[in-house]
C-alpha atoms as a PDB file:
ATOM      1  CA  UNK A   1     152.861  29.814  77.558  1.00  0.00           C
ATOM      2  CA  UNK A   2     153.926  29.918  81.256  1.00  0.00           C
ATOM      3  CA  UNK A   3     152.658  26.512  82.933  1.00  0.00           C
ATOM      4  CA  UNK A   4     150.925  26.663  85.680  1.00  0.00           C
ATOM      5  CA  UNK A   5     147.967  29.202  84.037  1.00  0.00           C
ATOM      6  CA  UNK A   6     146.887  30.590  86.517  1.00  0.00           C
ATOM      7  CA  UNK A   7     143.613  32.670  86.273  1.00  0.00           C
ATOM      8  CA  UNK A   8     143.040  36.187  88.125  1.00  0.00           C
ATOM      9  CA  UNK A   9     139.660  36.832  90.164  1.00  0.00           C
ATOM     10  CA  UNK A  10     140.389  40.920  91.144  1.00  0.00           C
ATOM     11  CA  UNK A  11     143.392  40.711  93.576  1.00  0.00           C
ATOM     12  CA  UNK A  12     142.857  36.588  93.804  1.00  0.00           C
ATOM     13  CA  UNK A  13     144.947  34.090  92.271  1.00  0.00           C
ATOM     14  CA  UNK A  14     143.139  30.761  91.126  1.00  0.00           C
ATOM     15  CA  UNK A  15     145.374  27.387  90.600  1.00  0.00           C
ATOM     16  CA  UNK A  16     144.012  26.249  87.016  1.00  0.00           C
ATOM     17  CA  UNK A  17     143.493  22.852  88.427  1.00  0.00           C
ATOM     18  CA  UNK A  18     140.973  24.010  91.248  1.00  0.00           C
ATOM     19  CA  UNK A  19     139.393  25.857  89.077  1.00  0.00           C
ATOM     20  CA  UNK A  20     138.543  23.493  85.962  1.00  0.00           C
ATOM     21  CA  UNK A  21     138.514  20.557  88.633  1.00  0.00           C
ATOM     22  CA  UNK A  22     135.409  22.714  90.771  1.00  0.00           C
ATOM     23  CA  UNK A  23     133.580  23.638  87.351  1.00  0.00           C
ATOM     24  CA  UNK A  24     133.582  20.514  85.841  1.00  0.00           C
ATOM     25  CA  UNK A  25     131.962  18.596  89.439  1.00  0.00           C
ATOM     26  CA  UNK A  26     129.359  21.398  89.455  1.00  0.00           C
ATOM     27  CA  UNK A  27     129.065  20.772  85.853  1.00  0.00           C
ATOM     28  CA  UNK A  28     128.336  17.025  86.262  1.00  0.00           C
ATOM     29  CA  UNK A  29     126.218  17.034  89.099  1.00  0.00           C
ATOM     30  CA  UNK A  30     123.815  19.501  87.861  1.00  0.00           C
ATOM     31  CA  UNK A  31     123.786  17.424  84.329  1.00  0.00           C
ATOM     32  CA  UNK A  32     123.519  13.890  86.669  1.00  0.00           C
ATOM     33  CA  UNK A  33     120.768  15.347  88.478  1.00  0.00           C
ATOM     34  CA  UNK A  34     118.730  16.259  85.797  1.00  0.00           C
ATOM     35  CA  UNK A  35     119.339  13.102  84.109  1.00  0.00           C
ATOM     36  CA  UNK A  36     118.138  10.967  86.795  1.00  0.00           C
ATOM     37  CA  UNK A  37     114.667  12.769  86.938  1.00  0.00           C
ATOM     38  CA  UNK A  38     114.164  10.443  83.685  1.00  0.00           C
ATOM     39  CA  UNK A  39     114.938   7.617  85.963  1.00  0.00           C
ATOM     40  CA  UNK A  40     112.184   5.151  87.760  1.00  0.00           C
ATOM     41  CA  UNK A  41     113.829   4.698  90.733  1.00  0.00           C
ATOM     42  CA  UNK A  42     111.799   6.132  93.804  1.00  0.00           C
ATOM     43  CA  UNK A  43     113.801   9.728  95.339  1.00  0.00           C
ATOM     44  CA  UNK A  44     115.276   8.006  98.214  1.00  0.00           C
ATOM     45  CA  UNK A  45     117.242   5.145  96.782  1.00  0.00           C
ATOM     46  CA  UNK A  46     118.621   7.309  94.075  1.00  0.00           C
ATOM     47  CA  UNK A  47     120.386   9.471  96.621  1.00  0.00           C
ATOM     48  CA  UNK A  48     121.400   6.657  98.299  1.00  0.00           C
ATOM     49  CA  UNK A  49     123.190   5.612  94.899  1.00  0.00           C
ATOM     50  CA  UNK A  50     124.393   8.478  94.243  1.00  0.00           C
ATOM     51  CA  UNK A  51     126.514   8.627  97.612  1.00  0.00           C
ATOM     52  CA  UNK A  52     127.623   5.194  97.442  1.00  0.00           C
ATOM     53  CA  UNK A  53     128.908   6.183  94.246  1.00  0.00           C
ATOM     54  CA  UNK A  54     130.850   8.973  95.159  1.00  0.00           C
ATOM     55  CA  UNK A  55     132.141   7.281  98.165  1.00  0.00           C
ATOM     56  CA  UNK A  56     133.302   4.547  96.239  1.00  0.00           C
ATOM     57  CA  UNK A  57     134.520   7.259  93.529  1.00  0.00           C
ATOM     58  CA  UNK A  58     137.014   8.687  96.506  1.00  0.00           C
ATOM     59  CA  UNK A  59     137.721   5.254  97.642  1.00  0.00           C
ATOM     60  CA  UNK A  60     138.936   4.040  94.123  1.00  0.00           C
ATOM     61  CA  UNK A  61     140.503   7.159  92.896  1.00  0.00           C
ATOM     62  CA  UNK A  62     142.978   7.116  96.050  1.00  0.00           C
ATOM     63  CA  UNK A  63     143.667   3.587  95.871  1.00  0.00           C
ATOM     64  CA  UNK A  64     144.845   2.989  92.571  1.00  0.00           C
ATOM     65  CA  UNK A  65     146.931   6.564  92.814  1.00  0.00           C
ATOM     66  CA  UNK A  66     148.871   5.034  95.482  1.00  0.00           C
ATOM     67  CA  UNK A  67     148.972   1.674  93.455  1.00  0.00           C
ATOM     68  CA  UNK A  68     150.860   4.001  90.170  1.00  0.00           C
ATOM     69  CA  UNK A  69     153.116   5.254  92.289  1.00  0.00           C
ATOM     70  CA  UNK A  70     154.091   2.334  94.626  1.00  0.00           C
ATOM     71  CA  UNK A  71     157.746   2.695  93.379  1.00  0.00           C
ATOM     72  CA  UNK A  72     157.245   6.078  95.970  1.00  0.00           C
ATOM     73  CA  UNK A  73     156.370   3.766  99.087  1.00  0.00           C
ATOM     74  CA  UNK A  74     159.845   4.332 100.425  1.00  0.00           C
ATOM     75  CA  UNK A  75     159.258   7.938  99.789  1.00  0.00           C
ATOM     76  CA  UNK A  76     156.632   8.535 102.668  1.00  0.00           C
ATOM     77  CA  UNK A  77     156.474  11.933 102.151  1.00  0.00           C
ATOM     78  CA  UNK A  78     155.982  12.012  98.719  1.00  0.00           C
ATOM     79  CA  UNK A  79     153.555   8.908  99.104  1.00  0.00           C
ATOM     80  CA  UNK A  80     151.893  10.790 101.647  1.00  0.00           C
ATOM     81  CA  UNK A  81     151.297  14.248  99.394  1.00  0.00           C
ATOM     82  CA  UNK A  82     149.804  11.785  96.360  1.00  0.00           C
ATOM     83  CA  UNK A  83     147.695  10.254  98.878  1.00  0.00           C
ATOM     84  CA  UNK A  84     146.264  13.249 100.014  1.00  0.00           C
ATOM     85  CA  UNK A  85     145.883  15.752  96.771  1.00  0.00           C
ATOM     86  CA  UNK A  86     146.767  12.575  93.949  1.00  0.00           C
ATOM     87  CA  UNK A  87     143.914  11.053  92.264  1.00  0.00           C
ATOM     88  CA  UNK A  88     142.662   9.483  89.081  1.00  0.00           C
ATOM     89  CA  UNK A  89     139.605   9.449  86.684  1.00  0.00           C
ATOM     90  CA  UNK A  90     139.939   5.464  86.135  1.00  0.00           C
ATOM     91  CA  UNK A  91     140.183   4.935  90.058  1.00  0.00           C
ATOM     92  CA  UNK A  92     137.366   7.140  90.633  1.00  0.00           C
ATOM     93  CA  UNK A  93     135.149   5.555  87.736  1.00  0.00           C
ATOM     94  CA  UNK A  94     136.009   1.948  88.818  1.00  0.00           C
ATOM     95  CA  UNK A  95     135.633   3.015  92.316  1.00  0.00           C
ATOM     96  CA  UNK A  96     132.467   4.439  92.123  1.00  0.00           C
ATOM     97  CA  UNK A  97     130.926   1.224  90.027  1.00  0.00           C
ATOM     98  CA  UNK A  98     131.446  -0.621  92.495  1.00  0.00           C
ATOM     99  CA  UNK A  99     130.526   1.404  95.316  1.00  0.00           C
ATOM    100  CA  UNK A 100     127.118   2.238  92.969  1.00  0.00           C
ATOM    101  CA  UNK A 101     126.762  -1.310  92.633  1.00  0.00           C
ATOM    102  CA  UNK A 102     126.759  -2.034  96.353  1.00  0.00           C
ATOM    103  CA  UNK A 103     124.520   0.315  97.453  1.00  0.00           C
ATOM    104  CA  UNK A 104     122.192  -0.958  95.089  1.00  0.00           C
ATOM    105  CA  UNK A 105     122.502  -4.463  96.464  1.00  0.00           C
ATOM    106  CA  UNK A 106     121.842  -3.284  99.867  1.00  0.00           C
ATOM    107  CA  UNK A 107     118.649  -1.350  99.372  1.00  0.00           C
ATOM    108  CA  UNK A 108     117.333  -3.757  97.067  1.00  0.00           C
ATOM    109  CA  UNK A 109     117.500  -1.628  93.479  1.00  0.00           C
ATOM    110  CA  UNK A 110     117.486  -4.532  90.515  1.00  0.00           C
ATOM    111  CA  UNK A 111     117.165  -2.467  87.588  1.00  0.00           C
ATOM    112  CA  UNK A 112     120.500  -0.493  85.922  1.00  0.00           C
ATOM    113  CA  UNK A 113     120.962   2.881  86.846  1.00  0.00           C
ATOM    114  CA  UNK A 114     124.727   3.437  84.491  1.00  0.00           C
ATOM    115  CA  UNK A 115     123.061   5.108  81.648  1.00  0.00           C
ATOM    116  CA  UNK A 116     122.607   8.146  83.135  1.00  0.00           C
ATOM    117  CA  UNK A 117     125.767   8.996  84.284  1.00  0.00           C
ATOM    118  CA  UNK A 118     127.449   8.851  81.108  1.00  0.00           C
ATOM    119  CA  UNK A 119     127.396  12.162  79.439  1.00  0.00           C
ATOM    120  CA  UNK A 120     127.552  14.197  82.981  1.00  0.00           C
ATOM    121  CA  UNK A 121     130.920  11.766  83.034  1.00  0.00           C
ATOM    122  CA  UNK A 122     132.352  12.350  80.062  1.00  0.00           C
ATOM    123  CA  UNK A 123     131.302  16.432  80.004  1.00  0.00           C
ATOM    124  CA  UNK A 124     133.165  16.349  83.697  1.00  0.00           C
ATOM    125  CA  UNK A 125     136.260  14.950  82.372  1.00  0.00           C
ATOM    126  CA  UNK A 126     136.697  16.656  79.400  1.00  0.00           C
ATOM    127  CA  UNK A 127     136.659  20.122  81.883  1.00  0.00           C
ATOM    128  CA  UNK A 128     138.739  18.556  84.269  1.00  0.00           C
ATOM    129  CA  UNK A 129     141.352  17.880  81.373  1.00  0.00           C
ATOM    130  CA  UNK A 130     141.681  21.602  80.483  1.00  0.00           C
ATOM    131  CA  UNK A 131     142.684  22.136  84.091  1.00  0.00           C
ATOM    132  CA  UNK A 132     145.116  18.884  83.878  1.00  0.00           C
ATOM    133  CA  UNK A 133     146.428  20.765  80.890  1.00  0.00           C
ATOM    134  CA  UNK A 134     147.268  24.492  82.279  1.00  0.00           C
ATOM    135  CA  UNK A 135     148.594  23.443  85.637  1.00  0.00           C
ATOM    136  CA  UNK A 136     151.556  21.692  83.491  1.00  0.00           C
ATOM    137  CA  UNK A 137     154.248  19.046  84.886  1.00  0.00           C
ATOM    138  CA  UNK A 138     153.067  19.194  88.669  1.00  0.00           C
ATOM    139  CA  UNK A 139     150.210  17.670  87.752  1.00  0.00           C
ATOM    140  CA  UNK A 140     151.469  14.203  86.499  1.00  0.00           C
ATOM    141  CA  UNK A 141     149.388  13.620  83.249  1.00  0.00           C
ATOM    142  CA  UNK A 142     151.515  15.001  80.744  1.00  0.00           C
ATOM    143  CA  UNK A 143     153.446  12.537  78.062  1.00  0.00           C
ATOM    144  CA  UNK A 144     156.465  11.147  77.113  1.00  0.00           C
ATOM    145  CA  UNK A 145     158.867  13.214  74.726  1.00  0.00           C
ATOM    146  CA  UNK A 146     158.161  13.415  71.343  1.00  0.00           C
ATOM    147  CA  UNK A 147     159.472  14.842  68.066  1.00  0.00           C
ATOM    148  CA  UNK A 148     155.853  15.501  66.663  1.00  0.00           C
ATOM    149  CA  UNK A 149     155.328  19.196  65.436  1.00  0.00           C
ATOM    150  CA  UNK A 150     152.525  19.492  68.166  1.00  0.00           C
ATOM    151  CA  UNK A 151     154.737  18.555  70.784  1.00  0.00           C
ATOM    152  CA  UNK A 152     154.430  21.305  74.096  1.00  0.00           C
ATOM    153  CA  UNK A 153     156.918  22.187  76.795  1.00  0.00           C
ATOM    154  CA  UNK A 154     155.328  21.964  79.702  1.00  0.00           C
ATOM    155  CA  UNK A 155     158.526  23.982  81.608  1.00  0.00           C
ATOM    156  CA  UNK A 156     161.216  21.546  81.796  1.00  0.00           C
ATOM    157  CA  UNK A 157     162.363  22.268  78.380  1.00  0.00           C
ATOM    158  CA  UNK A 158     161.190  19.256  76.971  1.00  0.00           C
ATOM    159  CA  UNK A 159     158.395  18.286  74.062  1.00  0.00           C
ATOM    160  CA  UNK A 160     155.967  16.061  75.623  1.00  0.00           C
ATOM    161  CA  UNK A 161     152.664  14.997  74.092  1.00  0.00           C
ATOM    162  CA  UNK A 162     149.847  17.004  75.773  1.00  0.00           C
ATOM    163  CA  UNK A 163     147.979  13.835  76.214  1.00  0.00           C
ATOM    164  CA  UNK A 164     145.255  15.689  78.330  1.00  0.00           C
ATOM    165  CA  UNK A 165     144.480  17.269  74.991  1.00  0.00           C
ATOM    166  CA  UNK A 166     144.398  13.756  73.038  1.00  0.00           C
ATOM    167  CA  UNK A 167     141.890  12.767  76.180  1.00  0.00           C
ATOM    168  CA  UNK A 168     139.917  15.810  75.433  1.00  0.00           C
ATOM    169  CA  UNK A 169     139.625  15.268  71.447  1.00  0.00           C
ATOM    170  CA  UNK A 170     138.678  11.378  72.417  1.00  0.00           C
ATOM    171  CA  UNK A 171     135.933  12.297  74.351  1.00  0.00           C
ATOM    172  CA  UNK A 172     134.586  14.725  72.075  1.00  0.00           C
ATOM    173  CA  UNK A 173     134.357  11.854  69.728  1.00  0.00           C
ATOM    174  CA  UNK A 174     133.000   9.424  72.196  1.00  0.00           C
ATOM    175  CA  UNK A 175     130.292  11.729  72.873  1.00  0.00           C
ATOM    176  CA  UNK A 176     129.568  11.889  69.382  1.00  0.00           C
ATOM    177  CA  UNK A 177     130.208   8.043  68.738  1.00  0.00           C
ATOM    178  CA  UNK A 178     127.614   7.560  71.477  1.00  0.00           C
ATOM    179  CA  UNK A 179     124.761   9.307  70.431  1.00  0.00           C
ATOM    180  CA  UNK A 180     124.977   7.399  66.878  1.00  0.00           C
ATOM    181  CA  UNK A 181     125.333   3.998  69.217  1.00  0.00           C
ATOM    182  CA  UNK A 182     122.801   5.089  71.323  1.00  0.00           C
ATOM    183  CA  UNK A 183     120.370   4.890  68.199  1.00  0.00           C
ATOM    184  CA  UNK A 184     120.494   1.210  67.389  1.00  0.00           C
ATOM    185  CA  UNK A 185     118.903  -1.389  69.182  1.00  0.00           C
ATOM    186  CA  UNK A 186     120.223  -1.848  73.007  1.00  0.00           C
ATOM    187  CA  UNK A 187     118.952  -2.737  76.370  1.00  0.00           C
ATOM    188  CA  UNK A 188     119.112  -0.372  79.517  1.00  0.00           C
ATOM    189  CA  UNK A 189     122.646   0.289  81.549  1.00  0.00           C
ATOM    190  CA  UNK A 190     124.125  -0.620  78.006  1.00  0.00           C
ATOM    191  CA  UNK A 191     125.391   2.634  77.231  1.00  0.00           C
ATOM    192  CA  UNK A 192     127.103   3.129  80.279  1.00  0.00           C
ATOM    193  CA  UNK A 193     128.521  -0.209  79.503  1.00  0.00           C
ATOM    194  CA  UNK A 194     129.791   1.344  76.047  1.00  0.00           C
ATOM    195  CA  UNK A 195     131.135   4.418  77.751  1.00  0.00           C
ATOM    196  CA  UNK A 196     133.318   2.104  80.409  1.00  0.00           C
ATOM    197  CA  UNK A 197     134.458  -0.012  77.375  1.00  0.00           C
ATOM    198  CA  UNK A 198     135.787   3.165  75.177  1.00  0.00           C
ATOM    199  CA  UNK A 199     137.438   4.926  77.848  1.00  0.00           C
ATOM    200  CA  UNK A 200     139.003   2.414  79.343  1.00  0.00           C
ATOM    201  CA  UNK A 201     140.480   1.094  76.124  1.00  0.00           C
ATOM    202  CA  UNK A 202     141.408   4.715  75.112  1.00  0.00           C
ATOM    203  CA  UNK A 203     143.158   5.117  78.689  1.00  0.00           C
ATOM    204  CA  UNK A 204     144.839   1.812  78.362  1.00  0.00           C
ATOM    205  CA  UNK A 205     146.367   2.714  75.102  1.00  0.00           C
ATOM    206  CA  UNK A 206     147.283   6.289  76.063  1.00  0.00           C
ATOM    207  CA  UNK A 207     149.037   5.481  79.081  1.00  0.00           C
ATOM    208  CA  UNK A 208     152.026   3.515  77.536  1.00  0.00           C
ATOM    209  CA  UNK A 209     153.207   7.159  76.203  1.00  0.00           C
ATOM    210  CA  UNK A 210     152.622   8.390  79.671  1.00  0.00           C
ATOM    211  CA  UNK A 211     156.177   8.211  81.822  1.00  0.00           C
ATOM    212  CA  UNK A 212     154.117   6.475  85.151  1.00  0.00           C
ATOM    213  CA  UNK A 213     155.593   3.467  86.465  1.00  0.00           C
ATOM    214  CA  UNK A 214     155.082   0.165  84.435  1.00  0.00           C
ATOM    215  CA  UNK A 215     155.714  -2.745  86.900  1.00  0.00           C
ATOM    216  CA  UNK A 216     153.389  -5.022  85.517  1.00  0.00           C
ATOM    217  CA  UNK A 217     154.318  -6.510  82.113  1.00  0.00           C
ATOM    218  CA  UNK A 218     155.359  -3.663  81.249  1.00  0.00           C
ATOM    219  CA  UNK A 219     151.889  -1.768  82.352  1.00  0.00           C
ATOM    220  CA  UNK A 220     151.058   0.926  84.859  1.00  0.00           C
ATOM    221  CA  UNK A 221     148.639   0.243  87.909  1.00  0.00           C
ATOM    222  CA  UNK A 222     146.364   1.838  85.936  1.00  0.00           C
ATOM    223  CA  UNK A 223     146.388  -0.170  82.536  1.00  0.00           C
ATOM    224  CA  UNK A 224     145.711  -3.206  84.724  1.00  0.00           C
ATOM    225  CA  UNK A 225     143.172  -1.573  86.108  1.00  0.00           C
ATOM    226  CA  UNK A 226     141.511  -0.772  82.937  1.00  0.00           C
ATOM    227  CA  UNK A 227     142.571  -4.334  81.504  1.00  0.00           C
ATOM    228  CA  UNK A 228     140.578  -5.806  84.191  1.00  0.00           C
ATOM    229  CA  UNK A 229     137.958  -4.055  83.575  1.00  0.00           C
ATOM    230  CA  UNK A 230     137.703  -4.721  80.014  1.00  0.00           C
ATOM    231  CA  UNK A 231     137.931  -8.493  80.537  1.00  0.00           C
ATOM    232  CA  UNK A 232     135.010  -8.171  83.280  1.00  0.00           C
ATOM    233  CA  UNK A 233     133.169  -7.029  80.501  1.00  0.00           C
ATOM    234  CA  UNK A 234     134.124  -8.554  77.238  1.00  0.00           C
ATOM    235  CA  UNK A 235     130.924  -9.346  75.735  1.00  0.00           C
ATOM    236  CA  UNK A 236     129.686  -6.129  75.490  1.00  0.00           C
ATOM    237  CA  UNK A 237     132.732  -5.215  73.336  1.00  0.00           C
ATOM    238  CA  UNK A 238     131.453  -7.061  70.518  1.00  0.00           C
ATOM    239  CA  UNK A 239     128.190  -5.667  71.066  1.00  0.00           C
ATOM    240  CA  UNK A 240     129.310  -2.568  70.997  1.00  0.00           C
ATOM    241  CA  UNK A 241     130.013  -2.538  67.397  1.00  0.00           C
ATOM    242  CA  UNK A 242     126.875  -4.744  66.586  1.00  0.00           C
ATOM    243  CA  UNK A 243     125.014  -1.617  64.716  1.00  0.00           C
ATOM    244  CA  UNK A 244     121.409  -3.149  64.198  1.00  0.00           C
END
C-alpha cells in the first residue's frame, strides 16, 4: 500500500483525509441533529449550543495543536502551516465543552445537554480515523516503531504502530461498552461524562507510543490536556464502573 490513498472521482483526485474528514462531519451532524429532537430544550437555544460548541470546537482544536508542537515556534513557517490545516480531536472535544458550556450560561440553559452528542462523536471520529490512516506520515498520528507483526510502513521504511487503527478498534468498543453502561442506573449528561472519561484515558495512554513532543514530565500537550480533564472530573470515574 502506497500512502497517501488517494481515491478517484472520474478525472478528480480526492486527498483521503478530505474525504473521510467531510464524511464523517456530515455523518455527525445529521446523527447530532436527530438526536437532539429527543431533547427538551426549546429550537432556539439548541442552535445557539450547538454553535458555541463548534466555535469553541475550532478554538480548542487549534490551540492545543500549536501547544504539541511548540518545540516548532522558532519554525514560523512550519508553526504557521499546523496552525492553519493542524488540528486535534482532544482540542476540539475540550474546546467545544467549554464553548457548549458557555453558551449555555449565557442564555440561561440549566439542564445537561452532553448526552446527545456522544455517539454522533464517537461515529465522527472513528471515520475521521480511516482518513488519518490512508493519508500516512503527513498527517502526524501515526506511532512509534515497533517490532509487532502488525506493524505498517507508512513510506519512510519504517514499522510504526497504526495507532489510528488502535483508536478505531477502541471506539468500536466504547460504543459497545456504552450501550451496556447506558443500561444501569444514571442521571442525565452522565453518559457524555463516561464518553469524555474513556477517551480521554484511551488518548492519554496511546499517545506515549506516539513520537509528538513530551515537554511536560515526560507528556505531550495533549496528555496534559486529557490529564486535566480527567482530574476535573474524577468522581465520575468511579461511577463509571458502579454497574447497579
Amino acid at each position: 500500500m502506497n500512502f497517501p490513498v488517494y481515491f478517484w472521482l472520474f478525472s478528480l483526485r480526492i486527498h483521503p483525509h478530505i474525504l473521510f474528514e467531510s464524511v464523517a462531519y456530515a455523518v455527525a451532524f445529521r446523527l447530532m441533529l436527530r438526536n437532539v429532537k429527543q431533547d427538551e430544550i426549546a429550537p432556539s437555544q439548541r442552535t445557539s449550543i450547538i454553535v458555541g460548541g463548534m466555535i469553541g470546537a475550532l478554538v480548542g482544536a487549534k490551540l492545543l495543536v500549536v501547544l504539541q508542537h511548540i518545540d516548532l515556534i522558532w519554525q514560523w513557517q512550519q508553526l504557521l502551516w499546523l496552525l492553519l490545516q493542524g488540528k486535534t480531536v482532544v482540542g476540539a472535544l475540550l474546546g467545544g465543552l467549554i464553548g457548549v458550556e458557555l453558551t449555555k450560561k449565557l442564555i440561561g440553559v440549566k439542564s445537561s445537554t452532553g448526552d446527545v452528542f456522544v455517539y454522533p462523536l464517537i461515529v465522527g471520529t472513528a471515520i475521521g480515523r480511516i482518513g488519518c490512516f490512508l493519508t500516512g506520515l503527513s498527517d502526524r498520528t501515526y506511532g512509534t516503531p515497533t517490532t509487532l507483526p502488525w506493524g505498517i510502513d507508512f513510506g519512510d521504511g519504517i514499522l510504526r504502530h497504526p495507532t489510528q487503527l488502535y483508536e478505531i478498534l477502541f471506539l468500536i468498543i466504547l460504543i459497545l461498552f456504552l450501550q451496556l453502561r447506558s443500561r444501569y442506573r444514571h442521571q442525565l449528561g452522565d453518559l457524555f461524562k463516561f464518553y469524555l472519561i474513556c477517551y480521554l484515558g484511551f488518548r492519554f495512554l496511546i499517545d506515549f507510543i506516539k513520537p509528538d513532543f513530551h515537554p511536560i514530565f515526560g507528556m505531550s500537550a495533549i496528555q496534559g490536556a486529557c490529564l486535566l480533564a480527567l482530574v476535573f472530573y474524577r468522581r465520575h470515574i468511579i461511577k463509571l464502573f458502579l454497574f447497579r
